[in-house]
Protein backbone atom coordinates (compact mmCIF):
# COMPACT_ATOMS: atom_id res chain seq x y z
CA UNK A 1 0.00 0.00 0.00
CA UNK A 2 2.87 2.30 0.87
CA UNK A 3 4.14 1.70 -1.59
CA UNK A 4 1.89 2.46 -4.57
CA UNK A 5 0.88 5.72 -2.82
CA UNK A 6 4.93 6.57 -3.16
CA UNK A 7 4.38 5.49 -6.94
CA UNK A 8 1.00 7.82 -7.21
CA UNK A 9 3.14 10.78 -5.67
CA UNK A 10 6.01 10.11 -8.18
CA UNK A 11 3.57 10.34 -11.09
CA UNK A 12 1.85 13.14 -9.62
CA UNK A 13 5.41 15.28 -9.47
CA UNK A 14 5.82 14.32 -12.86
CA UNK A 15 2.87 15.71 -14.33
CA UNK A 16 2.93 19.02 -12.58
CA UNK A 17 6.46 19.34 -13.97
CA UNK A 18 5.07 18.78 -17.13
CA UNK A 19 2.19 21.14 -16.64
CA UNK A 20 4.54 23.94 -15.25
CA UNK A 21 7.00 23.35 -18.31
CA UNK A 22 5.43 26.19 -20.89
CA UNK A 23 5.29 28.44 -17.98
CA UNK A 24 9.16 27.86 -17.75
CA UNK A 25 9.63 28.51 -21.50
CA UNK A 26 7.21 31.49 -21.31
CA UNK A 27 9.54 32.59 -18.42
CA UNK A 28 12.88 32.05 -20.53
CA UNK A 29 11.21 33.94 -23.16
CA UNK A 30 10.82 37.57 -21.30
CA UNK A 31 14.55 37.04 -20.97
CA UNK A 32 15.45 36.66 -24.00
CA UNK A 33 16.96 40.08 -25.07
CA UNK A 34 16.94 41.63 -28.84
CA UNK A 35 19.94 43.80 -29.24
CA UNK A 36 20.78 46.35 -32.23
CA UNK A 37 24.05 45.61 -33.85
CA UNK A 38 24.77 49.54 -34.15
CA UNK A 39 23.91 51.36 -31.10
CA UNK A 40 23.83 48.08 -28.64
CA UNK A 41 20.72 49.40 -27.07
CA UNK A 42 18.46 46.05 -25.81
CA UNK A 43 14.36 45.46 -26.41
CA UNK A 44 12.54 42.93 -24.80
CA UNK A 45 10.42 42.44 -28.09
CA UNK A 46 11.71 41.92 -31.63
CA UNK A 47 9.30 44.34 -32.78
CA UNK A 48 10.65 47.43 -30.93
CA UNK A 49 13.99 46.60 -32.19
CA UNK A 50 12.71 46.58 -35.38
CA UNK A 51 11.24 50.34 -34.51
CA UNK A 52 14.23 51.35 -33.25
CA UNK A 53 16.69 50.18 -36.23
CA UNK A 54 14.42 52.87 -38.28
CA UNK A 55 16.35 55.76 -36.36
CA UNK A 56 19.87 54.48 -37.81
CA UNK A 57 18.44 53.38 -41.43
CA UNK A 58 16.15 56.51 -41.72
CA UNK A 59 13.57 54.35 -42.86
CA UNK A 60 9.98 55.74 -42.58
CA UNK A 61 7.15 53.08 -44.05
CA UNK A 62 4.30 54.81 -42.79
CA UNK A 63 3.07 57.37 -45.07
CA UNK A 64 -0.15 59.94 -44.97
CA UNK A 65 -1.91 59.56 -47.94
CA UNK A 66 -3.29 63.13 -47.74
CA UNK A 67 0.18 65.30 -47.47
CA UNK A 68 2.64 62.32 -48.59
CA UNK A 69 4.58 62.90 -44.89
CA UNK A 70 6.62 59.62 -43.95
CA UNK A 71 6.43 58.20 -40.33
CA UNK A 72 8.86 55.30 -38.73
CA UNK A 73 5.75 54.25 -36.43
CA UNK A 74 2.40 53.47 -37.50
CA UNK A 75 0.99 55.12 -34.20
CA UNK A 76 2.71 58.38 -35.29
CA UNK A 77 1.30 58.38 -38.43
CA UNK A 78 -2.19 57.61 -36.75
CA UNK A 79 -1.75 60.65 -34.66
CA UNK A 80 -0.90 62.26 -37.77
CA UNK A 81 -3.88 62.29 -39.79
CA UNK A 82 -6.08 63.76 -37.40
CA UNK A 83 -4.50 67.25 -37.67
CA UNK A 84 -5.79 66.56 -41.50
CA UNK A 85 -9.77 65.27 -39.95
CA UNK A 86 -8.83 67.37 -37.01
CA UNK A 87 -10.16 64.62 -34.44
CA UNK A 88 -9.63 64.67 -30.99
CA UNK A 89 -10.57 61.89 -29.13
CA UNK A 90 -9.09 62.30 -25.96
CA UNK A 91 -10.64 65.55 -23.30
CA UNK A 92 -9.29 66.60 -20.34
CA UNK A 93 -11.84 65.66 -17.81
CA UNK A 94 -11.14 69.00 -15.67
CA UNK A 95 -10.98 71.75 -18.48
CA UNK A 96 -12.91 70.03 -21.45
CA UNK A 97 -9.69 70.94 -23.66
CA UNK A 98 -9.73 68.14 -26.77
CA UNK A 99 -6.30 66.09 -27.58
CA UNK A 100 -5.22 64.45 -31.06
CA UNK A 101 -2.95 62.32 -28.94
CA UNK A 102 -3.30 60.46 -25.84
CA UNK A 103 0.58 61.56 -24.41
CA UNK A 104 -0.70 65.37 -24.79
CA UNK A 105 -3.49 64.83 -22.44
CA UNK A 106 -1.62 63.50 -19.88
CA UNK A 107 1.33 66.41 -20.35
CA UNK A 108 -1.66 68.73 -20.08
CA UNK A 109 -3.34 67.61 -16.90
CA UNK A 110 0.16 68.11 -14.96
CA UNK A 111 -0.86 71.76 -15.45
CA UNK A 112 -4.26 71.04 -13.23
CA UNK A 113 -1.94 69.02 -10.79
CA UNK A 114 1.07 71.38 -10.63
CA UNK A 115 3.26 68.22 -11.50
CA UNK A 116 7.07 69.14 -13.39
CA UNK A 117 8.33 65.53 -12.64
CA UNK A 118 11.72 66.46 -15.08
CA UNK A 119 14.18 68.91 -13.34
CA UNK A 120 17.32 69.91 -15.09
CA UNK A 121 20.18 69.64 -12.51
CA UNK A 122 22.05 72.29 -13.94
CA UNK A 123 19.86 75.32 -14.00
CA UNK A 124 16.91 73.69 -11.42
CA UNK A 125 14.48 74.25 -13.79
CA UNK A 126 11.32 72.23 -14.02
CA UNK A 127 8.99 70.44 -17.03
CA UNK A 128 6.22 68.83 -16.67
CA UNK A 129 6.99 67.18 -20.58
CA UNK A 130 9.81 64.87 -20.95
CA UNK A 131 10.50 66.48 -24.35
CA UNK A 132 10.65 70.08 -23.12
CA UNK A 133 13.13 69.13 -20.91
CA UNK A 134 14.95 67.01 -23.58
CA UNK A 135 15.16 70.57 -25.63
CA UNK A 136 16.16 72.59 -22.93
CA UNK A 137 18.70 70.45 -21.58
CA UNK A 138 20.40 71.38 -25.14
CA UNK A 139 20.51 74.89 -24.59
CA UNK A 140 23.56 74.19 -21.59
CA UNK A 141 25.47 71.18 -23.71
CA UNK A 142 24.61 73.61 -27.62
CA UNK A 143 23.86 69.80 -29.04
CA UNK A 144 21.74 70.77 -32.27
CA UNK A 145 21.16 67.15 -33.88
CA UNK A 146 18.48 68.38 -36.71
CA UNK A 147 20.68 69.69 -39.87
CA UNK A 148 19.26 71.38 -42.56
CA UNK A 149 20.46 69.30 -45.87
CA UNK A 150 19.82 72.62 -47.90
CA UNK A 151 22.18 74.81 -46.26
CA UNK A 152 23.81 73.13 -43.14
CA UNK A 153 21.93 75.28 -40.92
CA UNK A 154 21.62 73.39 -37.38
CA UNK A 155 18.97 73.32 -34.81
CA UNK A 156 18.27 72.19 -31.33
CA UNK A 157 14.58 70.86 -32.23
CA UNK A 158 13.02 69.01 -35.16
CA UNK A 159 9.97 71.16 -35.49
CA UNK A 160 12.62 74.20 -35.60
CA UNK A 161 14.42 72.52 -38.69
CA UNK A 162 10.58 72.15 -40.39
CA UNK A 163 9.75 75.29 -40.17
CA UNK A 164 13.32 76.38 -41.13
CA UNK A 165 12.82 74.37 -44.53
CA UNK A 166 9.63 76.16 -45.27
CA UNK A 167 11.94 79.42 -46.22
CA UNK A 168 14.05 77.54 -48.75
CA UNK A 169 10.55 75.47 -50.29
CA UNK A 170 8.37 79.30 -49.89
CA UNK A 171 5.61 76.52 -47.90
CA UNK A 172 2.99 77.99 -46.03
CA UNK A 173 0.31 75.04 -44.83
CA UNK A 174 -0.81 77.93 -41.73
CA UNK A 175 -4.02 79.55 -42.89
CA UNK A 176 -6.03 82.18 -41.03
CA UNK A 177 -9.81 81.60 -41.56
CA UNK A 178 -10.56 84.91 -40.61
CA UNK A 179 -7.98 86.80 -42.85
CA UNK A 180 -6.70 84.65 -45.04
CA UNK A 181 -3.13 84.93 -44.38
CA UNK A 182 -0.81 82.58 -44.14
CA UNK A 183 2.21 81.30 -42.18
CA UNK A 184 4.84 78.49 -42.29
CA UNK A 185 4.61 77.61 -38.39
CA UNK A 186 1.28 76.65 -36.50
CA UNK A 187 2.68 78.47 -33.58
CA UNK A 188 3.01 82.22 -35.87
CA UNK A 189 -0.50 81.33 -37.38
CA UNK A 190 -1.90 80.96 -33.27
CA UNK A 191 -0.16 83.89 -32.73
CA UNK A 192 -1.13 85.92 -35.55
CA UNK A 193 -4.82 84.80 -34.68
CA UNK A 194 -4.83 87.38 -31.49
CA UNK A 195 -4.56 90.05 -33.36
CA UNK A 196 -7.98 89.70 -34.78
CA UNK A 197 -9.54 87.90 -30.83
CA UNK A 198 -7.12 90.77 -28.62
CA UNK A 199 -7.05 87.95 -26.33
CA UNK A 200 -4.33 88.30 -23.81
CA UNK A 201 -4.84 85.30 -21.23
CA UNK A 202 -1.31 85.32 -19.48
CA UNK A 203 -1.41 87.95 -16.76
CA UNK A 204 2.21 89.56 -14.68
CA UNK A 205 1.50 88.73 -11.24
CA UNK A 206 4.11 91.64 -10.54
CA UNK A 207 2.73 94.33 -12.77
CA UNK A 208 -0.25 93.17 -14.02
CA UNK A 209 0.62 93.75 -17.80
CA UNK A 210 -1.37 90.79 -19.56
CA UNK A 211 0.30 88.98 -22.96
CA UNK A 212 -1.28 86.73 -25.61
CA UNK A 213 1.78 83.84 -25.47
CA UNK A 214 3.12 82.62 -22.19
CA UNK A 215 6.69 82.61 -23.97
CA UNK A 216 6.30 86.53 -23.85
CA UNK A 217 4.91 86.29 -20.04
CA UNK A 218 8.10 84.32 -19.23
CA UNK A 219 10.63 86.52 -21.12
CA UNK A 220 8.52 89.75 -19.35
CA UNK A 221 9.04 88.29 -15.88
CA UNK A 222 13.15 88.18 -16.75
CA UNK A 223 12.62 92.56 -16.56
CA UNK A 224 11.82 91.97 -12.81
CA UNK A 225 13.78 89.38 -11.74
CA UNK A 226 16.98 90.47 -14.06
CA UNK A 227 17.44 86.99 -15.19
CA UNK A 228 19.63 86.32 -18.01
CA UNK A 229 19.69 82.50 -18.77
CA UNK A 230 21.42 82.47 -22.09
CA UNK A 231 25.27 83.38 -22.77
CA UNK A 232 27.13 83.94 -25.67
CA UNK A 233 29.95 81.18 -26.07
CA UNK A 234 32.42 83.75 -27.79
CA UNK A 235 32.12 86.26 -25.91
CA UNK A 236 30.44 85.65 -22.70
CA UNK A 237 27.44 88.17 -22.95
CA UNK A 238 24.22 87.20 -21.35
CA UNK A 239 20.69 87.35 -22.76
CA UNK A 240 17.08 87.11 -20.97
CA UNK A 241 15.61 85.86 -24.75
CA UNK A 242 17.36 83.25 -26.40
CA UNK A 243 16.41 84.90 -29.94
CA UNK A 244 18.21 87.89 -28.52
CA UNK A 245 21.37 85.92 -28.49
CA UNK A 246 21.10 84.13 -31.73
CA UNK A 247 20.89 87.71 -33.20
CA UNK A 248 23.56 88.92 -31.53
CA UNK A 249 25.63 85.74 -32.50
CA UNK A 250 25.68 87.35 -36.15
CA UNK A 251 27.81 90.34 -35.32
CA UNK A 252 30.19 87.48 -34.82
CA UNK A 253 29.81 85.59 -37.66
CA UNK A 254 28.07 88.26 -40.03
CA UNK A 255 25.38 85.59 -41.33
CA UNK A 256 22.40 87.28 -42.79
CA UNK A 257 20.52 83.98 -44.19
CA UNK A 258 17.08 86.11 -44.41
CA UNK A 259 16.68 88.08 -47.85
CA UNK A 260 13.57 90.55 -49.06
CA UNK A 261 12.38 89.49 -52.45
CA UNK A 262 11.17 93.00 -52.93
CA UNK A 263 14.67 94.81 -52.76
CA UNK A 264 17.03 92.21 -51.83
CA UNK A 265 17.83 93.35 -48.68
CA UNK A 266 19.45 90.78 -46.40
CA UNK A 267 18.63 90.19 -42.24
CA UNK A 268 20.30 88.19 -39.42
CA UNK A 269 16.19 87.24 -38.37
CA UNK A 270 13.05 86.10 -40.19
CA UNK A 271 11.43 88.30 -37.84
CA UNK A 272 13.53 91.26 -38.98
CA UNK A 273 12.79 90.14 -42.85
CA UNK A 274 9.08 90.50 -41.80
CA UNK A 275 8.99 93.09 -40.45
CA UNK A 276 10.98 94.94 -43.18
CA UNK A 277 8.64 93.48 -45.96
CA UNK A 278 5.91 96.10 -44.06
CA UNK A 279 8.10 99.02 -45.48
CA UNK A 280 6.81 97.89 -49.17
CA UNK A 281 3.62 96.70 -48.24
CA UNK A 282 2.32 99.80 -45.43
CA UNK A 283 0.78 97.01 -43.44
CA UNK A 284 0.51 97.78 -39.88
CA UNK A 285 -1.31 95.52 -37.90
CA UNK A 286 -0.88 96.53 -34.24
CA UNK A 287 -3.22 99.44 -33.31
CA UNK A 288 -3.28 101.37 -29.70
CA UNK A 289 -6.72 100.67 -28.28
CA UNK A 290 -6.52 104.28 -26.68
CA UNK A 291 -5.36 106.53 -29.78
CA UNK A 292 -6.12 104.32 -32.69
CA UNK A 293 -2.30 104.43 -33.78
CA UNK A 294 -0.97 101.50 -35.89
CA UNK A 295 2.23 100.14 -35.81
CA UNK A 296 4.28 97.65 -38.23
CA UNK A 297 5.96 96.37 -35.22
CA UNK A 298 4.25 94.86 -32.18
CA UNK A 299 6.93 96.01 -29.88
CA UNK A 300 6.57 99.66 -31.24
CA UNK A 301 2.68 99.35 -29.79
CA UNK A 302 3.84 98.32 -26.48
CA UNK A 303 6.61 101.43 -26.48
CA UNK A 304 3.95 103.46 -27.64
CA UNK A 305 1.60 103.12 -25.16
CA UNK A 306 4.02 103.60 -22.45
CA UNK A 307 3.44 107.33 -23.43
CA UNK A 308 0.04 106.97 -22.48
CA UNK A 309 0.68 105.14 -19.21
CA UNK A 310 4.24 106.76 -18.13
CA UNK A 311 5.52 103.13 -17.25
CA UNK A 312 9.76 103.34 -16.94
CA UNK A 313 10.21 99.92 -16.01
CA UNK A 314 14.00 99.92 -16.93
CA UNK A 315 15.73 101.46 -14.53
CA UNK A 316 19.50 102.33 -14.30
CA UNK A 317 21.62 100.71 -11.67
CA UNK A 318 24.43 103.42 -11.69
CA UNK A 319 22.81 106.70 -11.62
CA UNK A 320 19.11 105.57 -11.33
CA UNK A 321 17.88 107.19 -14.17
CA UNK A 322 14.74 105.19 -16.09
CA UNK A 323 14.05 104.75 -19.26
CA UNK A 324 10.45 103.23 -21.24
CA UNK A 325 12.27 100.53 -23.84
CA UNK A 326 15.45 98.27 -22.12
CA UNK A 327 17.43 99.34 -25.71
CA UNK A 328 17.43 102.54 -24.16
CA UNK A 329 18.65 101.62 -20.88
CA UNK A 330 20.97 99.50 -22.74
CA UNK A 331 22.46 101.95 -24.75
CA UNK A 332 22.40 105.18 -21.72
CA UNK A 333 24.49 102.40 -20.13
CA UNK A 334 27.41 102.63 -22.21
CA UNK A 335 27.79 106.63 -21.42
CA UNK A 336 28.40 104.91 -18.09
CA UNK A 337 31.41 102.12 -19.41
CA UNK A 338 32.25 103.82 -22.36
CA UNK A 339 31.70 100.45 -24.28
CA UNK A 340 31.48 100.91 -28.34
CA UNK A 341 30.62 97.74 -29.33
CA UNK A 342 29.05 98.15 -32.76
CA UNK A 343 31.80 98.99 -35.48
CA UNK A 344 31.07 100.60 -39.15
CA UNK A 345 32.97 97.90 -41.38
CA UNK A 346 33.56 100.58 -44.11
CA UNK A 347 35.46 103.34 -42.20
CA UNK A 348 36.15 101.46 -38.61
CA UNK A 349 34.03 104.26 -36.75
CA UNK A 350 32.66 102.66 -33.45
CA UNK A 351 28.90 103.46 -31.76
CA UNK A 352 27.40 103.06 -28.36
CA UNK A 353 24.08 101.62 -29.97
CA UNK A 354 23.23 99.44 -33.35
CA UNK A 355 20.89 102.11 -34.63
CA UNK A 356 23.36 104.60 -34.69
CA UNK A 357 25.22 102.25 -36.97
CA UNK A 358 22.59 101.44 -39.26
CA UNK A 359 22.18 104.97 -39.76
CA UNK A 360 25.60 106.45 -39.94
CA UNK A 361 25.94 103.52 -43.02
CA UNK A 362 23.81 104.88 -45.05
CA UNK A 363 25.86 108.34 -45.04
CA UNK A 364 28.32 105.43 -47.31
CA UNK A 365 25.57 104.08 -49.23
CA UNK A 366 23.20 107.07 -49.59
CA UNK A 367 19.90 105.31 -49.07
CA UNK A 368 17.24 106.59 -48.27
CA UNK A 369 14.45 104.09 -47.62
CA UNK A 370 11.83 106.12 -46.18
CA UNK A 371 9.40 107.97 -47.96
CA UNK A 372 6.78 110.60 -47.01
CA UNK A 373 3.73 109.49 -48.76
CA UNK A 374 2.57 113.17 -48.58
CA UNK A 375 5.09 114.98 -50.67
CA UNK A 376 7.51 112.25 -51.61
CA UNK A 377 10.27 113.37 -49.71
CA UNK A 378 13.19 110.51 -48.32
CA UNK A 379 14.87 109.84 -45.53
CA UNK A 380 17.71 108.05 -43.84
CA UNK A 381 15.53 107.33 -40.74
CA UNK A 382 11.79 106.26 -40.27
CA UNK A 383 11.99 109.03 -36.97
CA UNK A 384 12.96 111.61 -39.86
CA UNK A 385 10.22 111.12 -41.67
CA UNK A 386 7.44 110.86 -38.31
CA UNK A 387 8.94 114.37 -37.80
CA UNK A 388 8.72 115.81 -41.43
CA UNK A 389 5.17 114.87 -41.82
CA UNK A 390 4.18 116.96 -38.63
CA UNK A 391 5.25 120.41 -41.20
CA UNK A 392 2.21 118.52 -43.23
CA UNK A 393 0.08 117.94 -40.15
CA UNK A 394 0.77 120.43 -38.10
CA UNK A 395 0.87 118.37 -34.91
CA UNK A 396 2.80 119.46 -31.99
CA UNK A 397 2.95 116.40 -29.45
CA UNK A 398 5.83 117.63 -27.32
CA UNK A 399 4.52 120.77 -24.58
CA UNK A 400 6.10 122.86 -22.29
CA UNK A 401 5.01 122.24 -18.80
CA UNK A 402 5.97 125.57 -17.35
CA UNK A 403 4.26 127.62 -20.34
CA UNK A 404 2.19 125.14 -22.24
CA UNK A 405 3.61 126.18 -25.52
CA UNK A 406 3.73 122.86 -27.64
CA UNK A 407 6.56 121.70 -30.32
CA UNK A 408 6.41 119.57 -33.17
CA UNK A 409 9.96 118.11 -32.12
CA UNK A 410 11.22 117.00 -28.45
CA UNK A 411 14.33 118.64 -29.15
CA UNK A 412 12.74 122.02 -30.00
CA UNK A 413 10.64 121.88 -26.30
CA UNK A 414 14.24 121.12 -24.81
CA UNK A 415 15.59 124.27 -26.28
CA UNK A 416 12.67 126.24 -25.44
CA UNK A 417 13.03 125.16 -21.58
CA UNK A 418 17.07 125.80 -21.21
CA UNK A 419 16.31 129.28 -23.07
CA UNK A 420 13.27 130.75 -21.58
CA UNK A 421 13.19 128.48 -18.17
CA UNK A 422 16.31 128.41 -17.18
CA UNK A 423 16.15 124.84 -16.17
């Protein structure tokens, strides 16, 4: 008897070996490891290896039949197409906001939560995306892996090298259905649309001044706190807006990739190219809500209507004297050091500010590319001509607070004051 129930056990063992047996090879099977032969980097499936090989072979199967773009992942092209069908099938469940992608969503509600789980340890800034903090972590080690196969031009993020292409191809996919304009980045078209709504939703919690982007909230908080995060590699200078030092990167190397295809005119900035196309085309979309005047430039509103207000935010740590625009400040700064920094290249003659460059330049060239559109009359200076139109106008902005006698120029009310006031 014992001994067949030592037989029954035996068998028994067996057969739950035997029944535990594909759990073993399933277990032996998450071990196995796929490796890529170029990078070394291991996947636990064969089919993310296969994924991942695409990065090194450039390979891109996936393509959108609607626009013809090429995608390594099939879930990326997916995601893709709905910016063509413009569905958005994931909501936030606090705000209602609609997502194309299900990875957005979930960046977006860290905003409800307050979460920045990714902190860069050299700055101590925080993200709450994994790819924001991916790009910024670029701007302390310069790595700029997108190229530009047109001209060489590098950049620090892909969707910086699309939009860069778009000036070599003339593409502009951006269209304004309320103007019809149209723009080469999503983020320019979004901004543009704000001219039209006004809508300025990111508040100062300093000053109270409200902006349309929260870049521009950001950069405005930098006049407060004097923060200057990005430095010039050649010569050390430090900037509060990164486009601010990739402008002032071309006094070093004199690039001027941005040319008008009115006059020919060539710019260290789209921006600047923009903004110069508005000499031949008169447009002038910013307008002062209190006066009605427009302006080409959106910065020249906000200058502008520091006239109205009085606001000096830029103050002057040496003698304490205040000024409306930081340029200003800037440039009063150098009466201080005595600094020169911005050199004519035909005769070697030095100036305190960029402006004063520009214009002493064109005593070489002779241009003169502003016109009255009164009497025809041209100028060196786009101040020249604001001043020669007031003979047409008759308009005397500048008065005499002693007297109240008004002037048509600020330098005539100075003269009046140091003649007739003594002060």
């Amino acid at each position: 008897m014992e001994n067949e129930m030592c037989e029954n056990k035996a068998q028994y063992n067996t057969q739950r070996q035997r029944m535990n047996f594909p759990n073993d090879i399933k277990k032996e099977k998450r071990k196995i490891s796929y490796q890529c032969d170029i990078c070394k980097k291991s996947f636990s499936h064969k089919s993310n290896l296969t994924t991942h090989k695409r990065i090194h072979t450039g390979e891109k199967p996936y393509c959108c039949d609607i626009c013809g773009k090429s995608f390594s992942v099939s879930s990326h092209l997916t995601t893709h197409r709905r910016i063509h069908t413009g569905e958005k099938p994931y909501d936030c469940d606090i705000c209602g906001k609609l997502f194309s992608d299900g990875s957005h969503l979930a960046t977006h509600r860290r905003i409800h939560r307050g979460e920045k789980p990714y902190h860069c340890d050299i700055c101590g800034k925080s993200f709450s995306d994994s790819s924001h903090f991916t790009k910024h972590k670029r701007i302390h080690t310069g790595e700029k892996p997108y190229q530009c196969d047109i001209c060489g031009k590098s950049f620090y993020d892909g969707s910086h090298l699309t939009k860069h292409k778009r000036i070599h191809t003339g593409e502009k996919p951006y269209h304004c259905d309320i103007c019809g304009k149209s723009f080469s980045g999503s983020s320019d078209l979004t901004t543009h649309k704000l001219i039209h709504t006004r809508e300025k939703p990111y508040n100062c919690d300093i000053c109270k001044i409200s902006f349309s982007q929260k870049g521009n909230l950001t950069t405005h908080k930098r006049v407060h706190t004097g923060e200057k995060p990005y430095h010039c590699d050649i010569c050390g200078k430090s900037f509060s807006q990164l486009g601010d030092l990739n402008t002032h990167k071309h006094i070093h190397t004199g690039e001027r990739p941005y040319h008008c295809d009115i006059c020919g005119k060539s710019f260290s900035q789209n921006g600047e190219l923009t903004v110069h196309r508005r000499i031949h085309t008169g447009e002038k979309p910013y307008d002062c809500d209190i006066c009605g005047k427009s302006f080409s430039i959106c910065s020249n509103l906000s200058r502008h209507k520091r006239i109205h207000t009085g606001e000096k935010p830029y103050h002057c740590d040496v003698c304490d004297k205040s000024f409306s625009v930081n340029s200003a400040l800037g440039k009063h700064k150098r009466i201080h050091t005595g600094e020169r920094p911005y050199q004519c290249n035909i005769c070697g003659k030095s100036f305190s500010g960029s402006s004063n460059l520009t214009t002493h330049k064109l005593t070489h060239t002779g241009e003169k590319p502003y016109h009255c559109d009164i009497c025809g009359k041209s100028f060196c200076q786009a101040g020249q001509v604001t001043s020669h139109k007031r003979i047409h106008t008759g308009e005397k902005p500048f008065h005499c607070g002693v007297c109240g006698n008004s002037f048509a120029e600020k330098s005539h009310l100075k003269r009046h004051i140091s003649v007739h006031h003594d002060v």
